[in-house]
C-alpha atoms as a PDB file:
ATOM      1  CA  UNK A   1      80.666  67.869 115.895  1.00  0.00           C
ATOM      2  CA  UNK A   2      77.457  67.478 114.688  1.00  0.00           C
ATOM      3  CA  UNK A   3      75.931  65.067 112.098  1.00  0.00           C
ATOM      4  CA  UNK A   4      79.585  64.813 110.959  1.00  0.00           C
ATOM      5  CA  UNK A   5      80.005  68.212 110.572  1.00  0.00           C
ATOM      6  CA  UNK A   6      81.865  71.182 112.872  1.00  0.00           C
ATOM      7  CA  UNK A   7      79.320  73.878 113.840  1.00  0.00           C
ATOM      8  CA  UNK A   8      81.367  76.926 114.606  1.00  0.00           C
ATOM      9  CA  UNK A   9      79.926  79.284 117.480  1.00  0.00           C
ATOM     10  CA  UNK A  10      79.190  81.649 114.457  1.00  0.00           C
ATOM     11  CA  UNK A  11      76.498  78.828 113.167  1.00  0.00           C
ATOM     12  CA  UNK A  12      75.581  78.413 116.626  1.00  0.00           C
ATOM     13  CA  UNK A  13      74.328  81.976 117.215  1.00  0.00           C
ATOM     14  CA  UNK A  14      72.555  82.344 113.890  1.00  0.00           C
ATOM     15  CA  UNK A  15      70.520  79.271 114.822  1.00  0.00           C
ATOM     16  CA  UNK A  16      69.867  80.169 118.174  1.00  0.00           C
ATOM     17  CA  UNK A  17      68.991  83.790 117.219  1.00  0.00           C
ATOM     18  CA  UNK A  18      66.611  82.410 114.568  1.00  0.00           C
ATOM     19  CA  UNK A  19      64.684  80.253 117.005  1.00  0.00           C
ATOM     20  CA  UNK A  20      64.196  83.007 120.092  1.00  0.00           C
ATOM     21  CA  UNK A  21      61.562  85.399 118.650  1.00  0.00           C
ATOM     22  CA  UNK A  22      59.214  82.888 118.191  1.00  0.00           C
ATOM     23  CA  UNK A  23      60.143  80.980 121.915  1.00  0.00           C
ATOM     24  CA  UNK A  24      59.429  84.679 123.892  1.00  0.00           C
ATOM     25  CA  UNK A  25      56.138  84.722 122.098  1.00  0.00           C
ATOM     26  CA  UNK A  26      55.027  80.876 122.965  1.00  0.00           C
ATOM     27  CA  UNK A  27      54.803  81.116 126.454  1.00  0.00           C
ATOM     28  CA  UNK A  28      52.778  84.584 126.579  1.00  0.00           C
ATOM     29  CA  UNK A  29      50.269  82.789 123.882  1.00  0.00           C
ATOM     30  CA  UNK A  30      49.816  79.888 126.040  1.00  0.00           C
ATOM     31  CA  UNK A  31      49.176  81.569 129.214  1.00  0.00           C
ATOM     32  CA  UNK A  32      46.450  84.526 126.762  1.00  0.00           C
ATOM     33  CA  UNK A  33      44.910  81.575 125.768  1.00  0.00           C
ATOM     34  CA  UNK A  34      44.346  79.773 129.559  1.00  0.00           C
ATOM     35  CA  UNK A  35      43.052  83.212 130.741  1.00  0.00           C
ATOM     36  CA  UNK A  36      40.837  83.623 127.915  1.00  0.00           C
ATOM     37  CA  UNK A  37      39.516  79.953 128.482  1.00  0.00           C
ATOM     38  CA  UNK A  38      39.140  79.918 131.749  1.00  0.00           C
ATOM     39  CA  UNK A  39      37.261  83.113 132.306  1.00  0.00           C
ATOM     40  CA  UNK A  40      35.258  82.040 129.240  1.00  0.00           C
ATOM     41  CA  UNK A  41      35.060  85.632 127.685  1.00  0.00           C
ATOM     42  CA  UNK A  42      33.920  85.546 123.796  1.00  0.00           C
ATOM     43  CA  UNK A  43      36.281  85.180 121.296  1.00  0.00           C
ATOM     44  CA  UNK A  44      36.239  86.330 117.881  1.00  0.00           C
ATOM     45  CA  UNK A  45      33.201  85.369 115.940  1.00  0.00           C
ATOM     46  CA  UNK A  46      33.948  86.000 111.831  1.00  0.00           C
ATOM     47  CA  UNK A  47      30.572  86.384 110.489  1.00  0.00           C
ATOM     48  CA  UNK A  48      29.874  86.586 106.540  1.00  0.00           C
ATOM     49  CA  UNK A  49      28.675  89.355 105.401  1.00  0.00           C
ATOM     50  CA  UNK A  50      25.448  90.167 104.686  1.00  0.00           C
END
C-alpha cells in the first residue's frame, strides 16, 4: 500500500515506464557535458543578428 492506497503492478509499470526515457538520457548528458568541460572546446555562442 501506498499513501493509503493499493498500487497494482499495472500502476507500477506505467509509472516506471514513464520515468525511464528521461533516466537513459541523464547519465549520457552528464558525462557530454564533463567531456565538453573538461577539454574546454567552444560551445554554442547565439549571436543576434545583424
Amino acid at each position: 500500500m501506498l499513501a493509503g492506497r493499493d498500487v497494482g503492478g499495472e500502476q507500477m509499470h506505467v509509472d516506471a515506464y514513464a520515468a525511464v526515457p528521461f533516466l537513459c538520457w541523464l547519465p549520457n548528458l552528464v558525462v557530454a557535458e564533463f567531456l565538453i568541460r573538461r577539454r574546454k572546446l567552444p560551445s554554442l555562442r547565439v549571436t543576434p543578428p545583424a
